[in-house]
PDB file of N, CA and C in Angstrom:
ATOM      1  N   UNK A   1      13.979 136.866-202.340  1.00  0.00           N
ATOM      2  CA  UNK A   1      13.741 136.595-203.749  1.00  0.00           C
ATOM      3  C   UNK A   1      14.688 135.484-204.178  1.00  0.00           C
ATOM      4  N   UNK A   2      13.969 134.416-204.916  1.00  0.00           N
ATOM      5  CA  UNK A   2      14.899 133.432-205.483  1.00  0.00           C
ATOM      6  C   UNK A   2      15.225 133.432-207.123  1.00  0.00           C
ATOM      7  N   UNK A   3      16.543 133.866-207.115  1.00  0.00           N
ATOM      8  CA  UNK A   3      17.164 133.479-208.250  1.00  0.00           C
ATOM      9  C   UNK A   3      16.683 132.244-209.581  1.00  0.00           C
ATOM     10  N   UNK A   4      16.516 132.768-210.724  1.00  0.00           N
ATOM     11  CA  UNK A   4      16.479 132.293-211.761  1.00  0.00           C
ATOM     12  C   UNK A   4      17.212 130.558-211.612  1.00  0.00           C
ATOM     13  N   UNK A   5      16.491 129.600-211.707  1.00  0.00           N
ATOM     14  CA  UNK A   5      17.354 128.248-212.191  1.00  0.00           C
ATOM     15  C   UNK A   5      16.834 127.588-213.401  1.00  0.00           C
ATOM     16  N   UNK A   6      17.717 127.136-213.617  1.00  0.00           N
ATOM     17  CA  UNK A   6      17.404 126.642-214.891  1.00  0.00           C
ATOM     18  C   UNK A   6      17.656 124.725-214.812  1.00  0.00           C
ATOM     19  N   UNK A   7      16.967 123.850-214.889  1.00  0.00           N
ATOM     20  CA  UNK A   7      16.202 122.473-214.817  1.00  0.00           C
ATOM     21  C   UNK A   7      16.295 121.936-216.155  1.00  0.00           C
ATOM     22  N   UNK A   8      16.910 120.578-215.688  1.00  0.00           N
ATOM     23  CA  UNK A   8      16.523 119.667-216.593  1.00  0.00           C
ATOM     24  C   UNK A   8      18.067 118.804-216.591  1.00  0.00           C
ATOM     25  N   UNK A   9      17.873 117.872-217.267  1.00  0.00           N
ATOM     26  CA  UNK A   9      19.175 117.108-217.530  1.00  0.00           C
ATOM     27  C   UNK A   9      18.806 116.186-218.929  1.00  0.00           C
ATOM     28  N   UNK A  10      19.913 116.546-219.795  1.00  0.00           N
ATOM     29  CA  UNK A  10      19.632 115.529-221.013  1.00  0.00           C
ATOM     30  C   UNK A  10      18.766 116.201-221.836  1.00  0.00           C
ATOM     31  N   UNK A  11      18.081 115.638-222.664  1.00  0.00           N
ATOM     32  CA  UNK A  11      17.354 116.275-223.620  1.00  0.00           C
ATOM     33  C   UNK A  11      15.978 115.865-223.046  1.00  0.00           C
ATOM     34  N   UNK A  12      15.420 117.286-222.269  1.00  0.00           N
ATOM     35  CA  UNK A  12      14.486 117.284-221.567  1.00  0.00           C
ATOM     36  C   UNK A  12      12.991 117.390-222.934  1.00  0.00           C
ATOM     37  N   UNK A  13      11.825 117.332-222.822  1.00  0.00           N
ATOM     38  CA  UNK A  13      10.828 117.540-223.648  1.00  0.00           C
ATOM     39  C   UNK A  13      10.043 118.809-223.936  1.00  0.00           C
ATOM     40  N   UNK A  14       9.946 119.229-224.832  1.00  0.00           N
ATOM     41  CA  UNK A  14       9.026 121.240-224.897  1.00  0.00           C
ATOM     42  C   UNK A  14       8.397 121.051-223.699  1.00  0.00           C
ATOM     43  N   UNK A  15       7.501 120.163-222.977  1.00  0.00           N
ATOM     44  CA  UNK A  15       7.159 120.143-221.779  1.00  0.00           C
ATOM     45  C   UNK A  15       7.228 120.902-220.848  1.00  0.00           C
ATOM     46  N   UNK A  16       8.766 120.187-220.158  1.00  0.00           N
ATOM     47  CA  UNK A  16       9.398 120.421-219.383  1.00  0.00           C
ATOM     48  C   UNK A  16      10.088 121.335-218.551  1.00  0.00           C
ATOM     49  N   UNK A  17      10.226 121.358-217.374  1.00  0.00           N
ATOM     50  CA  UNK A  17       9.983 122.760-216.657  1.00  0.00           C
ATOM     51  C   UNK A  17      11.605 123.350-217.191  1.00  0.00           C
ATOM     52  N   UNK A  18      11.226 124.250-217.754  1.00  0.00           N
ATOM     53  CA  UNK A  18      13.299 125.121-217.927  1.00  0.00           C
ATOM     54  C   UNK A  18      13.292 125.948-217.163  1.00  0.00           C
ATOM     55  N   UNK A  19      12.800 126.635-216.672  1.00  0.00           N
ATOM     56  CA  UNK A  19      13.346 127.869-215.859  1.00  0.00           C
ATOM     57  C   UNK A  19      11.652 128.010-214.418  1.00  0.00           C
ATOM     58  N   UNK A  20      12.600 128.388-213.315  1.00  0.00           N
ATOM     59  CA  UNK A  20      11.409 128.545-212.492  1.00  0.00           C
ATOM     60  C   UNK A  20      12.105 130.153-211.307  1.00  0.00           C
ATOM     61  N   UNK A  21      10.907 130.683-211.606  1.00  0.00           N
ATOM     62  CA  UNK A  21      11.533 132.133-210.907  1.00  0.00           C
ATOM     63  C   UNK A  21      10.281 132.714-210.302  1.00  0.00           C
ATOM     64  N   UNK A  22      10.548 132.873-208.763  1.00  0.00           N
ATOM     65  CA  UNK A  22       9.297 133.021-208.227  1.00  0.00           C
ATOM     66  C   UNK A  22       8.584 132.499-208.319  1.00  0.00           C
ATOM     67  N   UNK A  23       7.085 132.534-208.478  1.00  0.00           N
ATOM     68  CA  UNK A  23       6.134 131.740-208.852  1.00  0.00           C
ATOM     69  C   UNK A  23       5.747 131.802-210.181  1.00  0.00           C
ATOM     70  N   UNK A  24       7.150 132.209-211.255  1.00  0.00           N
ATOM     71  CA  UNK A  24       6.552 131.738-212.593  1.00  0.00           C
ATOM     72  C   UNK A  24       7.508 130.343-212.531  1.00  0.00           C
ATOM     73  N   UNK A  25       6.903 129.611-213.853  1.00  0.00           N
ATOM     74  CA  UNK A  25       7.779 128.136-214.468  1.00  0.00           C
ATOM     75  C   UNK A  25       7.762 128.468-215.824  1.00  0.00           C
ATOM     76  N   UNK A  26       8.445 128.612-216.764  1.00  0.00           N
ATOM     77  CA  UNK A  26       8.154 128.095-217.876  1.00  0.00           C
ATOM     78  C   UNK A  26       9.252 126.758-218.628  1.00  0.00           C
ATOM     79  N   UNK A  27       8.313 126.219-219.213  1.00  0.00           N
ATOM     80  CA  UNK A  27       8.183 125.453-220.158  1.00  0.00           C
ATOM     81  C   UNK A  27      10.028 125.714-221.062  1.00  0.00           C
ATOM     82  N   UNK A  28      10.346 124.293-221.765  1.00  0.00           N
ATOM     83  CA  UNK A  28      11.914 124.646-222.623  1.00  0.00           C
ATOM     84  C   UNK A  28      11.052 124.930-223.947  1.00  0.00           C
ATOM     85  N   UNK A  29       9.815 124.277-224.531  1.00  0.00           N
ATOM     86  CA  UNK A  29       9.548 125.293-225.261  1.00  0.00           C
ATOM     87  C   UNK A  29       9.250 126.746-225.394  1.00  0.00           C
ATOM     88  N   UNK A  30       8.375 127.108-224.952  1.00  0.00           N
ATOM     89  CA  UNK A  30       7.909 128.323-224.153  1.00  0.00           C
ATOM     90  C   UNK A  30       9.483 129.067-224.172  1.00  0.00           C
ATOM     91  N   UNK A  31      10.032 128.914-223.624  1.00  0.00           N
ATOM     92  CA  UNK A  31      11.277 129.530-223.308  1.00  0.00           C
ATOM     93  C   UNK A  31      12.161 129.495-224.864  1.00  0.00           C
ATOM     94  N   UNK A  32      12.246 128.407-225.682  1.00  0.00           N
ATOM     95  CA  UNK A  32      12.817 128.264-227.102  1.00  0.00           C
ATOM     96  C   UNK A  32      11.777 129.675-227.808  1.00  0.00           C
ATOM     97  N   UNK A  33      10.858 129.187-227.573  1.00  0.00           N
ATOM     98  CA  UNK A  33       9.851 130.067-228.895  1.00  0.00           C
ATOM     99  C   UNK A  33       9.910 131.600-228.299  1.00  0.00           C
ATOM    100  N   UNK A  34      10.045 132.299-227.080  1.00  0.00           N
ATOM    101  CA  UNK A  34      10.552 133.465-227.092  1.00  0.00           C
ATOM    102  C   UNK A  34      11.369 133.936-227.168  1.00  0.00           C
ATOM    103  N   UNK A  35      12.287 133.000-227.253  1.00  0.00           N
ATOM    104  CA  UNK A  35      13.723 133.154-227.746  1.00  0.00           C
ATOM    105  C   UNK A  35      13.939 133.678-229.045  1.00  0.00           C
ATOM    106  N   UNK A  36      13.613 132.419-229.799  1.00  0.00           N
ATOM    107  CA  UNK A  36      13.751 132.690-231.303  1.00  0.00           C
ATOM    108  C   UNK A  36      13.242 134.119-231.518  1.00  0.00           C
ATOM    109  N   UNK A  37      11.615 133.841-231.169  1.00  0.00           N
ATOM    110  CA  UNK A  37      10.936 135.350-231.547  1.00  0.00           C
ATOM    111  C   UNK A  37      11.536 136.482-231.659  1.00  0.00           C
ATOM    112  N   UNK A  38      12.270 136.713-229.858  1.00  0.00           N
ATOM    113  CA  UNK A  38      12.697 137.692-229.621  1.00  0.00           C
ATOM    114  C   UNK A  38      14.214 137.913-230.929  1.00  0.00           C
ATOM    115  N   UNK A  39      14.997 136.749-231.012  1.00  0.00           N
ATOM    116  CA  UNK A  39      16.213 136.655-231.925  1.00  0.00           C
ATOM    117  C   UNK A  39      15.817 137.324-232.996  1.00  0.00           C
ATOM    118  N   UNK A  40      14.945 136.818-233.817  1.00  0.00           N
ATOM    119  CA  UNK A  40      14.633 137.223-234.983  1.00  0.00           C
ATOM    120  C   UNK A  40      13.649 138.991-235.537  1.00  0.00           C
ATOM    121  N   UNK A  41      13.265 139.270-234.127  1.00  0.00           N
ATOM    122  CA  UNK A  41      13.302 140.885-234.234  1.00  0.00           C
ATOM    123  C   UNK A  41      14.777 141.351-233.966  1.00  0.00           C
ATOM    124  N   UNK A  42      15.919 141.062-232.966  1.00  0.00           N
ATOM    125  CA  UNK A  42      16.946 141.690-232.903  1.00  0.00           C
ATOM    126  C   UNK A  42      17.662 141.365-234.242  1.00  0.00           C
ATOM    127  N   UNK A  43      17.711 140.563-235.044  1.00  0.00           N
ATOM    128  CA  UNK A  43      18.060 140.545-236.316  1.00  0.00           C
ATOM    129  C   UNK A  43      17.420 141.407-237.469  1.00  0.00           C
ATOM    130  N   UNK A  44      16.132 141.576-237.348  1.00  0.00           N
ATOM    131  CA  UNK A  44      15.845 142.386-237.942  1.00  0.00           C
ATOM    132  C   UNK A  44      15.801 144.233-237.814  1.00  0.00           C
ATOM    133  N   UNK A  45      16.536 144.044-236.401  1.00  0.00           N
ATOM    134  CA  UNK A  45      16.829 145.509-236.377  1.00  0.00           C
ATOM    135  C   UNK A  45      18.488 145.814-236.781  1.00  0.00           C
ATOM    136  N   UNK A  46      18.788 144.976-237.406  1.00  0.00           N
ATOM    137  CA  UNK A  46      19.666 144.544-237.750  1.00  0.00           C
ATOM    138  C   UNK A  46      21.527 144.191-236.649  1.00  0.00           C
ATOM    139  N   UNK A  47      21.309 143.648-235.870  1.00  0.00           N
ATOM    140  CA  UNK A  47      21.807 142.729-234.753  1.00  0.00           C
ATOM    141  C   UNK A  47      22.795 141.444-236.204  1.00  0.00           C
ATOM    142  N   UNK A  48      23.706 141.333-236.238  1.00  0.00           N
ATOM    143  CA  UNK A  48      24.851 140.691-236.881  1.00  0.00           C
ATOM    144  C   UNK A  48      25.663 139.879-235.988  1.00  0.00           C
ATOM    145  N   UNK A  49      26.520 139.172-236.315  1.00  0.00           N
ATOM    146  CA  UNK A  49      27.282 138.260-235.793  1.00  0.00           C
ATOM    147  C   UNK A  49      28.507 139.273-234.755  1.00  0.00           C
ATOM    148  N   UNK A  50      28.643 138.478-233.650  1.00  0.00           N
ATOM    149  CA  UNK A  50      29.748 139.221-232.567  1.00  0.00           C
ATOM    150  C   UNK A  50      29.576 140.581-232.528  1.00  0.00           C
ATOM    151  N   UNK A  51      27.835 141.148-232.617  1.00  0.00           N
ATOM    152  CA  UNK A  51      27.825 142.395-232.632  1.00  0.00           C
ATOM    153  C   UNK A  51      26.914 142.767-230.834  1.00  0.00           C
ATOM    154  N   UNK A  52      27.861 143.867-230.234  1.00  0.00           N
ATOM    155  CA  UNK A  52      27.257 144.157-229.276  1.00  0.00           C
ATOM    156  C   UNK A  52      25.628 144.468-228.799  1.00  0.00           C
ATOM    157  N   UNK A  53      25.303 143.601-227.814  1.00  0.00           N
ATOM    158  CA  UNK A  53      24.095 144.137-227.590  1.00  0.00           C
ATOM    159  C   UNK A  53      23.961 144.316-226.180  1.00  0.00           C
ATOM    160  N   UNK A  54      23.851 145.428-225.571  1.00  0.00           N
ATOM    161  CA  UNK A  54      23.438 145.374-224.401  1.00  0.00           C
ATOM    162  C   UNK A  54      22.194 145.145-223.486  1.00  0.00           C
ATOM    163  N   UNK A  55      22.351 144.605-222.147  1.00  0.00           N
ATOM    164  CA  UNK A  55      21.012 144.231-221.578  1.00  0.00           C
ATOM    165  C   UNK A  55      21.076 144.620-220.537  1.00  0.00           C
ATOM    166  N   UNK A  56      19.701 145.420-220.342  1.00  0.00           N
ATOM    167  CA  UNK A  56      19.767 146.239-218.983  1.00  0.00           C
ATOM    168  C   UNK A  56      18.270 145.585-218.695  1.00  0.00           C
ATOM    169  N   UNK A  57      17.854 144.514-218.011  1.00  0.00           N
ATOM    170  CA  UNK A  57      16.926 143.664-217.348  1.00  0.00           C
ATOM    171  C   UNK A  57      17.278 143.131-216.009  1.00  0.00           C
ATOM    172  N   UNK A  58      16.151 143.408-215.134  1.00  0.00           N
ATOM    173  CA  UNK A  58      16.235 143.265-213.627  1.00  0.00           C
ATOM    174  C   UNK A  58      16.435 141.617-214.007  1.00  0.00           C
ATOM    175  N   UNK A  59      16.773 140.350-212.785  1.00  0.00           N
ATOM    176  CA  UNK A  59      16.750 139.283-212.948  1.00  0.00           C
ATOM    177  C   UNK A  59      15.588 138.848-212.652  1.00  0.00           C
ATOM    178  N   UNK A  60      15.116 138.122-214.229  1.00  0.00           N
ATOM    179  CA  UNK A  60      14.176 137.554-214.190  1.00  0.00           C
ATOM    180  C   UNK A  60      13.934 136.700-215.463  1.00  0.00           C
ATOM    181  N   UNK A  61      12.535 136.140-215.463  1.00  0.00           N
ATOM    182  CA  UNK A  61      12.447 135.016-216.774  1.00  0.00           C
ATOM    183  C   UNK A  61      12.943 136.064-218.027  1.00  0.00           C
ATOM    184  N   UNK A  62      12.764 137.102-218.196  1.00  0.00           N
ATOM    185  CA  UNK A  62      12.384 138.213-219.492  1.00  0.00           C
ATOM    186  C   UNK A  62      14.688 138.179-219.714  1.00  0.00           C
ATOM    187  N   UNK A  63      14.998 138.855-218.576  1.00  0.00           N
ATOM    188  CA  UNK A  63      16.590 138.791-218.639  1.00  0.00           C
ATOM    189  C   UNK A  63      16.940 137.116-219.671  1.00  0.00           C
ATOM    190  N   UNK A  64      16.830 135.696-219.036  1.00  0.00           N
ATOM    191  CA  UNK A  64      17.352 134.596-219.651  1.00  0.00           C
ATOM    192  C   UNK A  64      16.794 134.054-221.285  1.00  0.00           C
ATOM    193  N   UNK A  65      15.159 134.963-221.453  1.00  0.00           N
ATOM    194  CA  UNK A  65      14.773 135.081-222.821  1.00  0.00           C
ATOM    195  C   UNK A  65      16.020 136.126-223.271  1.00  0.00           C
ATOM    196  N   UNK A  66      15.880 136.837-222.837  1.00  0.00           N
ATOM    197  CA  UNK A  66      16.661 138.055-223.442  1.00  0.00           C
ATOM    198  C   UNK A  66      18.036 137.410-223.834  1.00  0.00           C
ATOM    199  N   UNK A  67      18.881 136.829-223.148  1.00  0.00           N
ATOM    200  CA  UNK A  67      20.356 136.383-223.379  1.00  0.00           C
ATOM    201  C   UNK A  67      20.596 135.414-223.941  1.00  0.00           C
ATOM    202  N   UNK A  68      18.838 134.610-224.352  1.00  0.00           N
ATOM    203  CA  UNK A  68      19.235 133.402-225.483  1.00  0.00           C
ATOM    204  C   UNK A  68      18.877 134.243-226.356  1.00  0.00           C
ATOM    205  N   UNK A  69      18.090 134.820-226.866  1.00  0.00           N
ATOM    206  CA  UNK A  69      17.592 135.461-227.788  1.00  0.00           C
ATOM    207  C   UNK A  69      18.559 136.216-228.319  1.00  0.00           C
ATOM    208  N   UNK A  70      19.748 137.253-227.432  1.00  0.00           N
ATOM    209  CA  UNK A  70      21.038 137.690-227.802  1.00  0.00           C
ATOM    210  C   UNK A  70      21.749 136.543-228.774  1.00  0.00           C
ATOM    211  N   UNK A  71      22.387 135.312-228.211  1.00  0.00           N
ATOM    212  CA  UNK A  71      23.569 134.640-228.861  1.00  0.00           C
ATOM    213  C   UNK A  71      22.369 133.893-229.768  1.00  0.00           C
ATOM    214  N   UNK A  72      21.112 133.348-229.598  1.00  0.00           N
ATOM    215  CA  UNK A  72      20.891 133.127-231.111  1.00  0.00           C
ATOM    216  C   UNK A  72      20.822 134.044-232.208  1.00  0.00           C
ATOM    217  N   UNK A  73      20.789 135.084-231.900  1.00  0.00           N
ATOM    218  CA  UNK A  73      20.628 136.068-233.218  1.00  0.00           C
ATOM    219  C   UNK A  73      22.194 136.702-233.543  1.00  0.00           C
ATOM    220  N   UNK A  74      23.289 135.798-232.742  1.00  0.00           N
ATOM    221  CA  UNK A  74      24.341 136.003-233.068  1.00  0.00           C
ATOM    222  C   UNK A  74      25.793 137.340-232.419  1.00  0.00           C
ATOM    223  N   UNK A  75      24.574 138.025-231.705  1.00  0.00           N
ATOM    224  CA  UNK A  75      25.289 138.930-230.811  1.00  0.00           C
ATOM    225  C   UNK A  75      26.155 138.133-229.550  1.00  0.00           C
ATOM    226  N   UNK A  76      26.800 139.722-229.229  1.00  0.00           N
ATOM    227  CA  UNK A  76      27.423 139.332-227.677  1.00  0.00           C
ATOM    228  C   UNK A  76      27.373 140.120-226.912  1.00  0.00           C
ATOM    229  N   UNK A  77      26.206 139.404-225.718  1.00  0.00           N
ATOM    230  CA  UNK A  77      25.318 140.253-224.994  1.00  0.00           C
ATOM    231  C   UNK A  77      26.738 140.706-223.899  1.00  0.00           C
ATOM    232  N   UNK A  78      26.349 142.221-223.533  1.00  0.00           N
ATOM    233  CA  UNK A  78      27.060 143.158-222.731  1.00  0.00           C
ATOM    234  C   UNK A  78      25.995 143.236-221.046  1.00  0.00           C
ATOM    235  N   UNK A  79      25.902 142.992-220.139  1.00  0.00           N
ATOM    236  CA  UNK A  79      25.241 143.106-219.322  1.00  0.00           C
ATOM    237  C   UNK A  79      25.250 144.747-218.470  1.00  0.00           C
ATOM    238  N   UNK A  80      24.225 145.213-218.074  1.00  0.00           N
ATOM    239  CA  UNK A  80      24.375 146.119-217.659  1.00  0.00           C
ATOM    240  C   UNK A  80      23.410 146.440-216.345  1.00  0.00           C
ATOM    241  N   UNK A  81      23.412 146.886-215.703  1.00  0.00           N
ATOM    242  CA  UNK A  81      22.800 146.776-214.361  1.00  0.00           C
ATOM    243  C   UNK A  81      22.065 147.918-213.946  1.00  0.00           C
ATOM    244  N   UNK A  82      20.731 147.256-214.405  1.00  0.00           N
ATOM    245  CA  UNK A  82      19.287 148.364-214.435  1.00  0.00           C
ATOM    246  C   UNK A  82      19.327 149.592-213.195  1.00  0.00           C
ATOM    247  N   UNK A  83      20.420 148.933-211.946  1.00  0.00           N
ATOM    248  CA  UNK A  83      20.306 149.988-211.154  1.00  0.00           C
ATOM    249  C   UNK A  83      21.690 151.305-210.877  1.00  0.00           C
ATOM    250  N   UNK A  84      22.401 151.345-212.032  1.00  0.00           N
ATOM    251  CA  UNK A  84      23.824 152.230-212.641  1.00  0.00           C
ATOM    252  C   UNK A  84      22.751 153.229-213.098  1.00  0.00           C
ATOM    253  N   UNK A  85      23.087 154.385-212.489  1.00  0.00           N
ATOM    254  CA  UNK A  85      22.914 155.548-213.347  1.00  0.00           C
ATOM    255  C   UNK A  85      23.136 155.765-214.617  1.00  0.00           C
ATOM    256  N   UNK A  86      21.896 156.157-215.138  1.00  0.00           N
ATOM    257  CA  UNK A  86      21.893 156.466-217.245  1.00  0.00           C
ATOM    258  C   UNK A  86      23.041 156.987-217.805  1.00  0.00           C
ATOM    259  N   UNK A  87      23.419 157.581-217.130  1.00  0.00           N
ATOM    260  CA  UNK A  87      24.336 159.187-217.422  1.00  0.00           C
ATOM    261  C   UNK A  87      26.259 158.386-217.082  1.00  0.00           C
ATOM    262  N   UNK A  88      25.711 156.917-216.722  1.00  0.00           N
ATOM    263  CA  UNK A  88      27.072 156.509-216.140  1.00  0.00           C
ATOM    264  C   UNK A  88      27.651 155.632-217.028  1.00  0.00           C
ATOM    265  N   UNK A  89      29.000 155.179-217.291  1.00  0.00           N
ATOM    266  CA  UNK A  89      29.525 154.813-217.929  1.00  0.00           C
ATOM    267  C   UNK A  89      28.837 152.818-218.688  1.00  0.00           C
ATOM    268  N   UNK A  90      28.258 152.578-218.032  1.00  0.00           N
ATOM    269  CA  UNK A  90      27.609 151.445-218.166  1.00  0.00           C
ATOM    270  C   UNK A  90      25.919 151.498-218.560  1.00  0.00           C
ATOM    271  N   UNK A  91      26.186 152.550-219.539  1.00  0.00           N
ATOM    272  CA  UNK A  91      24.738 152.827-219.649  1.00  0.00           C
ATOM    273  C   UNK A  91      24.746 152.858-221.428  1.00  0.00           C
ATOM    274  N   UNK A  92      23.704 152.321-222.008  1.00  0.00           N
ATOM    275  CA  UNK A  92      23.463 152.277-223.220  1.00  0.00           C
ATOM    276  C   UNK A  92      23.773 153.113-224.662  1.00  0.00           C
ATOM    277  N   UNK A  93      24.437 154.155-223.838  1.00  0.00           N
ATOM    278  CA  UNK A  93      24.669 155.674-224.693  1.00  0.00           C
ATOM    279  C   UNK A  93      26.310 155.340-224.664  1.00  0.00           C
ATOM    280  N   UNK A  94      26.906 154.459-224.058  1.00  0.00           N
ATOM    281  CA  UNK A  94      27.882 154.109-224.635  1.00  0.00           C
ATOM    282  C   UNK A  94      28.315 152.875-225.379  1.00  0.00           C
ATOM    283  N   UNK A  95      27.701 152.583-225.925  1.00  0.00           N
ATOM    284  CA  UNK A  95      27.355 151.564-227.159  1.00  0.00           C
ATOM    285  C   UNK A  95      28.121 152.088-228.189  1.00  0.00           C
ATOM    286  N   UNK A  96      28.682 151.280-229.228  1.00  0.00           N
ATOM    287  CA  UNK A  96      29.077 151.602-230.434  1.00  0.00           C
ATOM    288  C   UNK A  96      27.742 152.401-231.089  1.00  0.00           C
ATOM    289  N   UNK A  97      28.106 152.280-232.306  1.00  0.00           N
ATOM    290  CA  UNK A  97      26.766 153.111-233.009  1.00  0.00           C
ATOM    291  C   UNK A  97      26.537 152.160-233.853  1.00  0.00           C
ATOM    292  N   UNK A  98      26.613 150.922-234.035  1.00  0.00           N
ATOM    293  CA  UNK A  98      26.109 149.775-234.367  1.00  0.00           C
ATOM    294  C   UNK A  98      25.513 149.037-233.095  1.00  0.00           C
ATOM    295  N   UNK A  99      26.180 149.083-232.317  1.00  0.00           N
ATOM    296  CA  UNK A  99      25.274 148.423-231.178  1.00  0.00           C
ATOM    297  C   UNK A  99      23.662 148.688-230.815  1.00  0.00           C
ATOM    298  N   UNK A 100      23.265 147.836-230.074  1.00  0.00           N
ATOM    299  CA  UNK A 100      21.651 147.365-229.684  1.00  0.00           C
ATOM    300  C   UNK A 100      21.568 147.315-228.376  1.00  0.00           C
ATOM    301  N   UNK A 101      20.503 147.703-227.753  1.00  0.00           N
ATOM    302  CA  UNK A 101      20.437 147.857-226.041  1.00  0.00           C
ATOM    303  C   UNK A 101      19.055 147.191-225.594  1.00  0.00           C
ATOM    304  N   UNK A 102      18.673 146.205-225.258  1.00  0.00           N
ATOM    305  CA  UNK A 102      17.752 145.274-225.228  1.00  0.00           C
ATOM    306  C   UNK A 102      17.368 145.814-223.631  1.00  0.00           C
ATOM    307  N   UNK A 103      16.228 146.182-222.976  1.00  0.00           N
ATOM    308  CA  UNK A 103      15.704 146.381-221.550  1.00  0.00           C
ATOM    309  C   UNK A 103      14.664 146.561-221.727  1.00  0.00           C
ATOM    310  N   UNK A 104      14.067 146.383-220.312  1.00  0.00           N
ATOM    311  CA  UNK A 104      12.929 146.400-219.823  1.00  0.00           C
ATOM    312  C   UNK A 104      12.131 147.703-219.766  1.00  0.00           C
ATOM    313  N   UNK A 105      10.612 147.917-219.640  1.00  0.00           N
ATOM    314  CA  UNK A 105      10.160 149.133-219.996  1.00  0.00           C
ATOM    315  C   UNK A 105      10.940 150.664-218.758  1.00  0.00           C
ATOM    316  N   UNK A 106      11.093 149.877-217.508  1.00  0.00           N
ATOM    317  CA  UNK A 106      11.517 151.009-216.513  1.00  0.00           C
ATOM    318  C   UNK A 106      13.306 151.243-216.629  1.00  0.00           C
ATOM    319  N   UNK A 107      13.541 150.782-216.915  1.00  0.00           N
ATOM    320  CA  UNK A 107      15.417 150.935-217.548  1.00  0.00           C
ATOM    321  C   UNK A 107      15.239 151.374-218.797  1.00  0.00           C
ATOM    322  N   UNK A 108      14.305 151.027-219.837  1.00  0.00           N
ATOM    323  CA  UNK A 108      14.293 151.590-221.282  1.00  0.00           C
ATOM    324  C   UNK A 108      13.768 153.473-221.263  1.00  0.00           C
ATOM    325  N   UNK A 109      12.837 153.704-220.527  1.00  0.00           N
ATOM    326  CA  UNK A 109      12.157 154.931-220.031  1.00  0.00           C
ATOM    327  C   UNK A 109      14.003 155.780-220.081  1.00  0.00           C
ATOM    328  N   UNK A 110      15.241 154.976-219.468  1.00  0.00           N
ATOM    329  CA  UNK A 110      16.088 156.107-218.891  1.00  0.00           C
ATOM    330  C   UNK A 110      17.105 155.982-219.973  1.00  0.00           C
ATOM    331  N   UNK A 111      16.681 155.601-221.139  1.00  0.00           N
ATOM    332  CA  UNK A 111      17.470 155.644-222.355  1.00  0.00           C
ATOM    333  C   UNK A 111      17.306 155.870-223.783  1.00  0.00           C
ATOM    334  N   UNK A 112      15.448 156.591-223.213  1.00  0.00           N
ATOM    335  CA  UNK A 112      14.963 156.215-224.416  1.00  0.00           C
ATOM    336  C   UNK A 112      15.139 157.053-225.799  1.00  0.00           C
ATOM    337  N   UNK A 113      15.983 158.035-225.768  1.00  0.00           N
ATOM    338  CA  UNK A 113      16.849 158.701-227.100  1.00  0.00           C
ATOM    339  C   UNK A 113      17.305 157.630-227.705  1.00  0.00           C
ATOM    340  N   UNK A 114      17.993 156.654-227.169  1.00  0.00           N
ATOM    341  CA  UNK A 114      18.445 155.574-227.927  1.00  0.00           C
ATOM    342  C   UNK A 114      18.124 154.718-228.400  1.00  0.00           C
ATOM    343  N   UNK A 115      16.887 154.119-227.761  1.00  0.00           N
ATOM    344  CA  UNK A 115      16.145 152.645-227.580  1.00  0.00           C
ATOM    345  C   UNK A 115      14.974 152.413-228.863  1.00  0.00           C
ATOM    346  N   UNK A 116      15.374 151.371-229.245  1.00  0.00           N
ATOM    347  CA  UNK A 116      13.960 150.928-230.261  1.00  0.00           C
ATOM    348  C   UNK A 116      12.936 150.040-230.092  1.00  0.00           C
ATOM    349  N   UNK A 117      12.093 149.717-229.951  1.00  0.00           N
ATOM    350  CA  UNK A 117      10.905 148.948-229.131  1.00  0.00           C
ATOM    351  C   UNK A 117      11.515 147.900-229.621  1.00  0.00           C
ATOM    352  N   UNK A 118      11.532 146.760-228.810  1.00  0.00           N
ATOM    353  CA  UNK A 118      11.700 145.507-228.653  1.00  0.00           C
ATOM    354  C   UNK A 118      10.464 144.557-228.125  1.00  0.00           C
TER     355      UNK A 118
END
């Protein structure tokens, strides 16, 4: 499996290939506009400035949406590693109680007392 890269130099065009993982590519727009999207629901779940959010996403295009989408909406994404046991110290249930836990549907399944659809 090949790792996430991220392409381009300079001020590349919405075009332009930003990220290529496996046999997906997307686009720096494409990649901007799920960003934002995604930003502006974590803000509206109410996500604030230097406020924790954790991310429990295997590596992939959805993880680097996910971690722009974190610092544009002003958080500071906590990484967490979809394959740590729920019950273990790196798991979403130890979040502040302001904090936000951003994952994927099979990591969200093992937290989901906590989790709010994203």
């Amino acid at each position: 499996m090949r790792a996430c890269a991220v392409r381009g130099a300079g001020a590349p065009g919405a075009d332009a290939v930003a990220l290529v993982f496996e046999e997906q590519s997307i686009s720096y727009g494409a990649l901007n506009a799920d960003a934002n999207r995604l930003a502006h629901h974590l803000i509206g779940l109410g996500v604030r400035p230097d406020q924790p959010v954790a991310i429990c996403v295997e590596r992939s295009p959805a993880m680097v949406v996910g971690l722009l989408a974190i610092l544009k909406a002003g958080g500071a994404y906590v990484p967490l590693d979809p394959a740590y046991p729920a019950n273990g110290c790196g798991s979403c249930s130890t979040m502040p109680a302001r904090g936000c836990c951003f994952a994927t549907p099979p990591a969200a399944r093992r937290w989901a007392p906590r989790q709010s659809p994203i």
